[in-house]
C-alpha atoms as a PDB file:
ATOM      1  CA  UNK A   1     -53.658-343.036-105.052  1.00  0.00           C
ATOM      2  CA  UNK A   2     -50.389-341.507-103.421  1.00  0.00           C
ATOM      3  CA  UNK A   3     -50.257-337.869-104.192  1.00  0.00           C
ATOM      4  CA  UNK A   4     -46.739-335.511-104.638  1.00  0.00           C
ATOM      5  CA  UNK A   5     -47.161-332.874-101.668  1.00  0.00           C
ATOM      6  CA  UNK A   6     -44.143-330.273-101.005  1.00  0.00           C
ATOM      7  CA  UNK A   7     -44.168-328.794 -97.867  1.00  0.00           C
ATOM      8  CA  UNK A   8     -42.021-325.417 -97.113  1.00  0.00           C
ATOM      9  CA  UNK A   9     -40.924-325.167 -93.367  1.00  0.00           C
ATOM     10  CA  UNK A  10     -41.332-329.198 -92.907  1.00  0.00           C
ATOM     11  CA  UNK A  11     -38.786-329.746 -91.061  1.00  0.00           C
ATOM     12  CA  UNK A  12     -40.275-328.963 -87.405  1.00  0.00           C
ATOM     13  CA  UNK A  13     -43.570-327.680 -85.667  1.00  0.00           C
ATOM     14  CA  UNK A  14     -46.703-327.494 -87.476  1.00  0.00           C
ATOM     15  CA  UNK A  15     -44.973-328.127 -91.039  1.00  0.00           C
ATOM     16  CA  UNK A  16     -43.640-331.888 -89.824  1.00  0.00           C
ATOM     17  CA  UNK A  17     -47.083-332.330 -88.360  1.00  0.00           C
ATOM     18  CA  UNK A  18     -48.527-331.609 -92.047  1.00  0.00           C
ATOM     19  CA  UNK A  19     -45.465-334.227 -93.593  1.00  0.00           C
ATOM     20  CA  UNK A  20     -46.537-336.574 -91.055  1.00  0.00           C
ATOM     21  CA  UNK A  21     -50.261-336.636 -91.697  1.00  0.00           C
ATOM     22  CA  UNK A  22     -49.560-336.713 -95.332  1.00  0.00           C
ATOM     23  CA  UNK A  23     -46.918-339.943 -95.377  1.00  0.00           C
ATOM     24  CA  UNK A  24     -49.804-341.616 -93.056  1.00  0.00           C
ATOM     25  CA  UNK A  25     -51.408-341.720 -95.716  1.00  0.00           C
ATOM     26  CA  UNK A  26     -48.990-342.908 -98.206  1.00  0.00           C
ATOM     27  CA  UNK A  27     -48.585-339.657 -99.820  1.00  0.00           C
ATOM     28  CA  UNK A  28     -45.088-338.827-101.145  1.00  0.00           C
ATOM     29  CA  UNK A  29     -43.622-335.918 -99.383  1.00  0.00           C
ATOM     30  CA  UNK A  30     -40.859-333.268-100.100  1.00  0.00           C
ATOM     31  CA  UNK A  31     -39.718-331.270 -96.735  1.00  0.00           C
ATOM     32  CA  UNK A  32     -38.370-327.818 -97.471  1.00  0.00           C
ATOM     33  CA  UNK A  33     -36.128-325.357 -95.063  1.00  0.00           C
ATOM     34  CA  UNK A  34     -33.179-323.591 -94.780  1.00  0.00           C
ATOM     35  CA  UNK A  35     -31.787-326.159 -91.928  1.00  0.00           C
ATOM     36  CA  UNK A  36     -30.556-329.230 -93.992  1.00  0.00           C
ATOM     37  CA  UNK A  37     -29.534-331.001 -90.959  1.00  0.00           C
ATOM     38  CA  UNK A  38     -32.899-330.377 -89.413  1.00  0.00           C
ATOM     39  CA  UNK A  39     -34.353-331.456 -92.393  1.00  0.00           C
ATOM     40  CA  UNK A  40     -32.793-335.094 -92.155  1.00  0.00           C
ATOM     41  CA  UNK A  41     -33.672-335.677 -88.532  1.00  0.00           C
ATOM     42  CA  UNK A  42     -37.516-335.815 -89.061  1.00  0.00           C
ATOM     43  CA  UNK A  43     -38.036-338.891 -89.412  1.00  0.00           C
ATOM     44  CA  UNK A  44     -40.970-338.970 -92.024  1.00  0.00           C
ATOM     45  CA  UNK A  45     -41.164-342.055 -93.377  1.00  0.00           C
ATOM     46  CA  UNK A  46     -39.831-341.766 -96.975  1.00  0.00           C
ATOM     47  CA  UNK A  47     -39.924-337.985 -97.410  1.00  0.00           C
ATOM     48  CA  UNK A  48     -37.984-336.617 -99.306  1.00  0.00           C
ATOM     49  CA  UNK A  49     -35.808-333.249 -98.586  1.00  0.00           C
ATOM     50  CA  UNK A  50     -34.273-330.280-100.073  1.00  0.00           C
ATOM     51  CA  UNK A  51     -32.103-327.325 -97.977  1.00  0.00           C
ATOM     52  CA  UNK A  52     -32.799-323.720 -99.214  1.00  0.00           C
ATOM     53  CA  UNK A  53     -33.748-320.083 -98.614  1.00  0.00           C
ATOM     54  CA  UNK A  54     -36.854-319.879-100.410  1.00  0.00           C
ATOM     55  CA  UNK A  55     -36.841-315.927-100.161  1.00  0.00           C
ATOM     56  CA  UNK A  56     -33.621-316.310-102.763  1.00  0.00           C
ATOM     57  CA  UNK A  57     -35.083-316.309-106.584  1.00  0.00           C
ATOM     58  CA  UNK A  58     -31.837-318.439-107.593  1.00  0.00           C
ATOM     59  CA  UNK A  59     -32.692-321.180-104.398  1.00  0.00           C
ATOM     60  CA  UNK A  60     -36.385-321.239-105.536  1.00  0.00           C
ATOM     61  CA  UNK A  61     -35.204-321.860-108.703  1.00  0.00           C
ATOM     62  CA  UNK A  62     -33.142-325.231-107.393  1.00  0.00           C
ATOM     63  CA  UNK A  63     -36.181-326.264-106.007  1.00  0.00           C
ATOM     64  CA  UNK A  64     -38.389-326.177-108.933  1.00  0.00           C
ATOM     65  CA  UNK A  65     -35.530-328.274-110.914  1.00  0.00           C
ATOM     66  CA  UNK A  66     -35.935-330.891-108.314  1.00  0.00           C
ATOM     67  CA  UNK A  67     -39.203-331.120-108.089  1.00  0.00           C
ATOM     68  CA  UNK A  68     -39.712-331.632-111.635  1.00  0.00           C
ATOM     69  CA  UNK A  69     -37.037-334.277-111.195  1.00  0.00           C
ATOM     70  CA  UNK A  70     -38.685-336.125-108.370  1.00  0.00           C
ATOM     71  CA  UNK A  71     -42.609-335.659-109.139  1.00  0.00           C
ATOM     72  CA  UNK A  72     -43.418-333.729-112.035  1.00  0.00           C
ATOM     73  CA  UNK A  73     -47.236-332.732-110.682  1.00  0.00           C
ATOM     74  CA  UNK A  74     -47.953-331.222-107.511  1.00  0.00           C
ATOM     75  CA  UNK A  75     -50.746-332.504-105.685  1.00  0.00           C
ATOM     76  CA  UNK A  76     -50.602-330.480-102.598  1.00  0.00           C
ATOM     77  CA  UNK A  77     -48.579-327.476-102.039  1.00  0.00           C
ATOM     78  CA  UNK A  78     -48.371-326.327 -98.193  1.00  0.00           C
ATOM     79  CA  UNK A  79     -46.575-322.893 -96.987  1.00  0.00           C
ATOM     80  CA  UNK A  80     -45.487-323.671 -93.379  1.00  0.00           C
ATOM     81  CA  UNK A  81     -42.224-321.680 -93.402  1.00  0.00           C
ATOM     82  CA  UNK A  82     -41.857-318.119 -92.041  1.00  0.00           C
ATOM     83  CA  UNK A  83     -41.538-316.983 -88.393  1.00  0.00           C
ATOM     84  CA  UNK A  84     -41.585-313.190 -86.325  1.00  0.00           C
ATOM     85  CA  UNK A  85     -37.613-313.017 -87.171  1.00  0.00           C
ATOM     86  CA  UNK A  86     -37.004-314.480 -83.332  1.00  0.00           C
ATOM     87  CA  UNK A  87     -34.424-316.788 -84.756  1.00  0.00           C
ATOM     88  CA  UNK A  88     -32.347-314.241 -87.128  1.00  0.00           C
ATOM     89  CA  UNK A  89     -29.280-312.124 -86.373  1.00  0.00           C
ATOM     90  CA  UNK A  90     -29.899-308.991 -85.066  1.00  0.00           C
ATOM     91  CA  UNK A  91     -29.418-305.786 -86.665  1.00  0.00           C
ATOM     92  CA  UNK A  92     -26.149-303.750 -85.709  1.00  0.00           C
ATOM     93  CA  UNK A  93     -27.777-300.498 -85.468  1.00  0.00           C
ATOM     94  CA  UNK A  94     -28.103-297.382 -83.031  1.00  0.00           C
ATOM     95  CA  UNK A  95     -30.563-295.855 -85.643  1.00  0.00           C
ATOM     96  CA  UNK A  96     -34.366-296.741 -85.042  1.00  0.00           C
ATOM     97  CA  UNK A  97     -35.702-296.505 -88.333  1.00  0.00           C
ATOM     98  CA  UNK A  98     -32.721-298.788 -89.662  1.00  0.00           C
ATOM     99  CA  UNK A  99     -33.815-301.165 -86.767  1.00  0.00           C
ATOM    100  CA  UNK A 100     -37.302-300.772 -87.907  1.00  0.00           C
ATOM    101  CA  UNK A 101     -36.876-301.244 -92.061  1.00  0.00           C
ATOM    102  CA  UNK A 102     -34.693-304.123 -90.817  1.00  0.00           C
ATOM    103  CA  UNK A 103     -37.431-305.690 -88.715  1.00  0.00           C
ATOM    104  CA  UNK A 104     -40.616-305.222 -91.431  1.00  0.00           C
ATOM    105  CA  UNK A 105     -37.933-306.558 -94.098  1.00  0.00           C
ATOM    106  CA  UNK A 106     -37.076-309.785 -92.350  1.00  0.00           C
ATOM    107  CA  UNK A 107     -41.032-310.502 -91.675  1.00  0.00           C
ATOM    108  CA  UNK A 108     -41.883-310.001 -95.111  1.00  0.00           C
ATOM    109  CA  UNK A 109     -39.242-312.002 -96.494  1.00  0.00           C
ATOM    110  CA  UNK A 110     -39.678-315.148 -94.226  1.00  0.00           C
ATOM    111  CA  UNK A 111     -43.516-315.145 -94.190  1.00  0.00           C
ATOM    112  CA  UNK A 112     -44.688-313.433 -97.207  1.00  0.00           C
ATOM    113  CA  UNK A 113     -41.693-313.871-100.189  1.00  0.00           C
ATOM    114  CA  UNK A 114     -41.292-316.964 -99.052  1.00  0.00           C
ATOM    115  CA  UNK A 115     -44.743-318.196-100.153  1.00  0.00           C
ATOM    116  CA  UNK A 116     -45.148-316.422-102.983  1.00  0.00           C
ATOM    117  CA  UNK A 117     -41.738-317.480-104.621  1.00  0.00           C
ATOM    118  CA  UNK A 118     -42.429-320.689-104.146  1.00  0.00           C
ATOM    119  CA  UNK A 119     -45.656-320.635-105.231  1.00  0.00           C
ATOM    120  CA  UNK A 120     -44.987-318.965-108.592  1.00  0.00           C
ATOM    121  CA  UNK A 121     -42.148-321.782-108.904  1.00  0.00           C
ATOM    122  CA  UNK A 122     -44.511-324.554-109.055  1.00  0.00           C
ATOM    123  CA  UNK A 123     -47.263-322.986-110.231  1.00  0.00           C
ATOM    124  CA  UNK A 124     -47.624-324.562-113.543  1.00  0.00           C
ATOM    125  CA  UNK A 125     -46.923-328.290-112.019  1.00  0.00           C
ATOM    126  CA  UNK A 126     -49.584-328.198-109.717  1.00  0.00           C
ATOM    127  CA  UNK A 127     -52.334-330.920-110.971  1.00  0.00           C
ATOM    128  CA  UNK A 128     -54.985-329.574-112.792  1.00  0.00           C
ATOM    129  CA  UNK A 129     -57.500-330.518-111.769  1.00  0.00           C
ATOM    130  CA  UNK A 130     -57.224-331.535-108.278  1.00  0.00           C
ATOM    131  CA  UNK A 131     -54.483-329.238-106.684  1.00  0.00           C
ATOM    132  CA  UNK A 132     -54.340-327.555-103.568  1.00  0.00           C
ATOM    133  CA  UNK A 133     -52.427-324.790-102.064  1.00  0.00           C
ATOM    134  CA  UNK A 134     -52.620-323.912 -98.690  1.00  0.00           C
ATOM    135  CA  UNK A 135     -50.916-320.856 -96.571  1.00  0.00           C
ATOM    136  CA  UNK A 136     -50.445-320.611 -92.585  1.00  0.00           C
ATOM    137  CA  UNK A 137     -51.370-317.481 -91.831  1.00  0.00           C
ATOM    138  CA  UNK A 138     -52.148-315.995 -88.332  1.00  0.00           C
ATOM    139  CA  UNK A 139     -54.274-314.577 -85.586  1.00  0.00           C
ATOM    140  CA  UNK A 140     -51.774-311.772 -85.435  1.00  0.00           C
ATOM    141  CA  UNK A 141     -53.396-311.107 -88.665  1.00  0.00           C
ATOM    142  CA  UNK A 142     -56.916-309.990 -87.225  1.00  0.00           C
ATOM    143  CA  UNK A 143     -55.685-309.281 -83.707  1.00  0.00           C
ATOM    144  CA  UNK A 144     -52.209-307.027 -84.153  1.00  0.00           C
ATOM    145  CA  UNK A 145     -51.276-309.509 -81.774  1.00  0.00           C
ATOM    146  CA  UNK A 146     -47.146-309.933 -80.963  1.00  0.00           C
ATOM    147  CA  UNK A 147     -45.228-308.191 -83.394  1.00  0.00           C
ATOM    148  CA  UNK A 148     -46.652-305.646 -86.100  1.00  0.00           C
ATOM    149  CA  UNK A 149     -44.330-306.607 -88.929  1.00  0.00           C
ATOM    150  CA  UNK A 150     -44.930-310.039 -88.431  1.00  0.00           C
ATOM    151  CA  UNK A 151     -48.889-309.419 -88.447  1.00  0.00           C
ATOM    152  CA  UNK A 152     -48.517-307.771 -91.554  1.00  0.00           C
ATOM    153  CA  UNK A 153     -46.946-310.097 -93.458  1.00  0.00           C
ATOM    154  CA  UNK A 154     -49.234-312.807 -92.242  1.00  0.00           C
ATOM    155  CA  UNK A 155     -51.912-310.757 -93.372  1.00  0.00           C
ATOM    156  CA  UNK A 156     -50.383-310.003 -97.008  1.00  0.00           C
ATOM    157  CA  UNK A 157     -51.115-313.752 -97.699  1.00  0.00           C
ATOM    158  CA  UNK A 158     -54.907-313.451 -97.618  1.00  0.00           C
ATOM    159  CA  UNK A 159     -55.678-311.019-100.696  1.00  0.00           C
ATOM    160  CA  UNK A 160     -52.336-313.301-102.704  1.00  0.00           C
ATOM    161  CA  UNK A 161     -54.333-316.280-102.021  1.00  0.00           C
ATOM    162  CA  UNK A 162     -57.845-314.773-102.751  1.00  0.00           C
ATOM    163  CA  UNK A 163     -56.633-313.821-106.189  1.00  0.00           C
ATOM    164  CA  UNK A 164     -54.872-317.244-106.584  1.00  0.00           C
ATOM    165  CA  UNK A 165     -58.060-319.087-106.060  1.00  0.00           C
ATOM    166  CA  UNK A 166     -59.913-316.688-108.904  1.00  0.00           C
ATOM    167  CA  UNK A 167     -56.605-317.520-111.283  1.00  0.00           C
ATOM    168  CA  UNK A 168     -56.229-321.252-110.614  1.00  0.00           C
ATOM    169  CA  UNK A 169     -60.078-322.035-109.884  1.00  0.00           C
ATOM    170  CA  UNK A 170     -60.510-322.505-113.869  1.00  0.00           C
ATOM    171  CA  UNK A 171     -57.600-325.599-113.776  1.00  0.00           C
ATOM    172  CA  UNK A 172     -59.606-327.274-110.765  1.00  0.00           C
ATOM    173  CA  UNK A 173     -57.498-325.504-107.728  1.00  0.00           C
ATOM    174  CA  UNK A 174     -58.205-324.636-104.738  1.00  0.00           C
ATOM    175  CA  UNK A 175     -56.300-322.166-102.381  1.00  0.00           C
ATOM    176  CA  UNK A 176     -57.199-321.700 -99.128  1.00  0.00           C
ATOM    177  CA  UNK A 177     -55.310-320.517 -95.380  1.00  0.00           C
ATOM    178  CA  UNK A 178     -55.062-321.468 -92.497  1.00  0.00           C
ATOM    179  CA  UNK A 179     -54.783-319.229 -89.330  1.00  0.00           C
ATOM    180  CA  UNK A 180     -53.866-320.909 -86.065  1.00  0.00           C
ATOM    181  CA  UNK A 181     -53.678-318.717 -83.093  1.00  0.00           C
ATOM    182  CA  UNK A 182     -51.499-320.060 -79.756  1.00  0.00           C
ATOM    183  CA  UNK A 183     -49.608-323.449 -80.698  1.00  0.00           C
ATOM    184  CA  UNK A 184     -47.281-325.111 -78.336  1.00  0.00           C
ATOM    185  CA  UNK A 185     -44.116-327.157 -79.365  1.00  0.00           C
ATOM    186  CA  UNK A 186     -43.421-325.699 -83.103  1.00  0.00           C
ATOM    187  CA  UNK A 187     -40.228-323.563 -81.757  1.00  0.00           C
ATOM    188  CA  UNK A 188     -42.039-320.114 -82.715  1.00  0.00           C
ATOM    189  CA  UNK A 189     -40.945-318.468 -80.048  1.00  0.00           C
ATOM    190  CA  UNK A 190     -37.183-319.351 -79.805  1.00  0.00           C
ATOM    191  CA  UNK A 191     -37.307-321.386 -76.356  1.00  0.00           C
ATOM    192  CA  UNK A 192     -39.926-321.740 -73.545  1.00  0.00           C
ATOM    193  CA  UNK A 193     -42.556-318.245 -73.007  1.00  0.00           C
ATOM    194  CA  UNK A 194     -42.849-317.106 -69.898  1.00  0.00           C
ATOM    195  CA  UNK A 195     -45.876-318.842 -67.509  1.00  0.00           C
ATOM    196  CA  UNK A 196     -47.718-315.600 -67.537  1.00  0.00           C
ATOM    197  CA  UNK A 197     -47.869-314.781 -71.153  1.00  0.00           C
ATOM    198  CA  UNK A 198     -48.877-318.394 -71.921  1.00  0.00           C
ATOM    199  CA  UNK A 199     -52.127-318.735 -69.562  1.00  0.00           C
ATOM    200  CA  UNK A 200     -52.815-315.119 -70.601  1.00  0.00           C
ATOM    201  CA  UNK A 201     -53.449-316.874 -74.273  1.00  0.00           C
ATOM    202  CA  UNK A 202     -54.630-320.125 -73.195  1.00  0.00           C
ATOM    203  CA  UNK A 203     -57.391-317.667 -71.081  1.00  0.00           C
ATOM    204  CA  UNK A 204     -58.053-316.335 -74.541  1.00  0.00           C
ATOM    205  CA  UNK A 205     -59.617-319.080 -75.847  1.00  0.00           C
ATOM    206  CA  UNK A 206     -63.150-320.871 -75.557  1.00  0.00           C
ATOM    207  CA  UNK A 207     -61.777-324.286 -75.341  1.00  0.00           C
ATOM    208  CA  UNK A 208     -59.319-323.819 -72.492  1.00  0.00           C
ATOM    209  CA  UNK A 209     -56.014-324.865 -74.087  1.00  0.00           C
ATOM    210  CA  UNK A 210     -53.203-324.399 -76.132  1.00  0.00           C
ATOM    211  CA  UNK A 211     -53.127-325.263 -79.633  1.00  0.00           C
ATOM    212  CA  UNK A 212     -51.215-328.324 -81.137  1.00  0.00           C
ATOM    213  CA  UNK A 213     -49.280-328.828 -84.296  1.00  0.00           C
ATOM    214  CA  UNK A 214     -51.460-331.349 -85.168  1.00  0.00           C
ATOM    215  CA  UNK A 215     -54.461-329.307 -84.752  1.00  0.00           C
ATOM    216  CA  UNK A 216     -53.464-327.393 -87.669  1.00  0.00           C
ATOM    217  CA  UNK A 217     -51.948-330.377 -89.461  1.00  0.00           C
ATOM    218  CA  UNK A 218     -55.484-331.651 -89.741  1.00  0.00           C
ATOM    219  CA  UNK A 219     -56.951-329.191 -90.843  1.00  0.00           C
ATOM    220  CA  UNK A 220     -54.269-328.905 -93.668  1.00  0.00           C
ATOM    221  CA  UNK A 221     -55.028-332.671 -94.047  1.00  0.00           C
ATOM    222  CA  UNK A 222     -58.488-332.031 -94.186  1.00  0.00           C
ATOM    223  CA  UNK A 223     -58.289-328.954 -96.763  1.00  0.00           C
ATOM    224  CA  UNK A 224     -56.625-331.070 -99.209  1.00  0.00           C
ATOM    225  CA  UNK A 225     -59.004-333.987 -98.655  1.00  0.00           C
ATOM    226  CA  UNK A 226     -61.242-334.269-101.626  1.00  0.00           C
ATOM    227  CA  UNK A 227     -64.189-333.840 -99.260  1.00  0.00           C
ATOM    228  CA  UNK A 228     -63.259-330.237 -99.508  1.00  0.00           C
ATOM    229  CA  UNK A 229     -62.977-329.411-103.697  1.00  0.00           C
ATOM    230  CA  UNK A 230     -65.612-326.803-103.212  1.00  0.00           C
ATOM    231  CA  UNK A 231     -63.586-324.846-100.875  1.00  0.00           C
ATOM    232  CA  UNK A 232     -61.134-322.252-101.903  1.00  0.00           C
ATOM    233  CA  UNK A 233     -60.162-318.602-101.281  1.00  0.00           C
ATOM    234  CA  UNK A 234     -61.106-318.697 -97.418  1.00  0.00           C
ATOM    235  CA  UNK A 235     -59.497-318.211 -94.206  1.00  0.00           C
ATOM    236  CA  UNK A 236     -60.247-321.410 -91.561  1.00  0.00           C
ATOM    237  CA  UNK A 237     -59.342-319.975 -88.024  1.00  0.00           C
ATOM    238  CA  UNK A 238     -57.453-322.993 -86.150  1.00  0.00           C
ATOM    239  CA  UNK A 239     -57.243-320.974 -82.459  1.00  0.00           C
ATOM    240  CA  UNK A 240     -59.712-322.124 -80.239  1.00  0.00           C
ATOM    241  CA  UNK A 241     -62.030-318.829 -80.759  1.00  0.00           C
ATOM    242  CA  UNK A 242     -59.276-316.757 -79.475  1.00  0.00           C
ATOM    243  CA  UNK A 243     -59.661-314.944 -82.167  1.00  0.00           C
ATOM    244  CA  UNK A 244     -63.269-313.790 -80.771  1.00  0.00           C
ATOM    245  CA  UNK A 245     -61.827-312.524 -77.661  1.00  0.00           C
ATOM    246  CA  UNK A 246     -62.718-313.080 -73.999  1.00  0.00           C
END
């Protein structure tokens, strides 16, 4: 039976992975981000898609509307949007603590706000029972790794989602995250990393590569498979034991 999933930050990287692994299925898909245009070039075969800052009440709003348009229930609910800030304007500032507030701000709002908007939005449609809800998280989150504000707001998602899963358990939820450590292709980083910094974190691993947007979009896939109703309010690590250290 096709299920309704909604997918924040589907319009690229490990998001459009998720969309893709869902509509191979014959799941019907709604892609989410800020980029209409980017939105409309994915290619996912009859998704469905919807242009908006979901750290804006009013644009979260917009989306609820149209999602209770389009599918009414909520199967699957995946938070794929957020980011370190690489791809926002700068702040016009000679003052470091502005630069600072301005830096934290940005990194909650695209990786924490985001979510939790969103999630509150469609909260009530999610199926009961039978829904899932699934956050990308981090290794920054254990590891400091990169930049502190955006490690921080990764890790604000793990204590939302634990009390989630105690809330929404009762109606047949489950709520889990997903932290993937070094992933290729997903535009994270703005452009192309410099050689050295990316066989420093392939090194960091136990399986000798980099990590793929369809490693993670599996293991979405795979959290939202019925095979896995009995797991919720846990953190699956998606970075090749990185996360370990070497």
């Amino acid at each position: 039976m096709a299920r309704n999933v909604v997918i924040s930050g589907g319009g690229s990287g490990i998001g459009l992975a998720a969309a893709q692994a869902f509509a191979a299925d014959g799941d019907r898909v709604l892609l989410l981000g800020r980029r209409a245009e980017v939105l409309k070039k994915t290619g996912v075969p009859g998704a469905l898609t919807y242009a908006a800052d979901l750290s804006d009440p009013h644009s979260v709003r917009g989306v609820a509307e149209f999602v209770g348009d389009e599918f009414g229930t909520v199967d699957v609910l995946v938070h794929s949007a957020g980011g370190a800030g690489n791809l926002e304007p700068e702040v016009e500032t000679e003052d470091p603590l502005e630069a600072v507030a301005h830096n934290w701000a940005v990194n909650f709002r695209l990786n924490t706000l985001t979510a939790v908007l969103l999630t509150e939005a469609l909260r009530e449609r999610l199926a009961s029972p039978g829904g899932r809800v699934l956050f990308l998280s981090s290794i920054a989150a254990y590891r400091g790794s990169g930049s502190a504000a955006y490690a921080a707001a990764k890790a604000a998602l793990h204590p939302y989602a634990y009390v989630l899963a105690r809330e929404l358990g009762p109606r047949g939820i489950t709520v889990n995250v997903v932290a993937p450590g070094y992933v290729e292709d997903t535009g994270f980083f703005g452009g192309e990393i410099e050689q050295a910094r990316r066989e420093r974190l392939v090194a960091e691993t136990s399986t000798g590569r980099a990590g793929t947007p369809g490693d993670v979009a599996g293991t979405l896939h795979w959290l939202a498979s019925p095979s896995a109703g009995h797991i919720t309010a846990q953190v699956i690590q998606v970075n090749g034991g990185a996360e370990r250290g070497h």
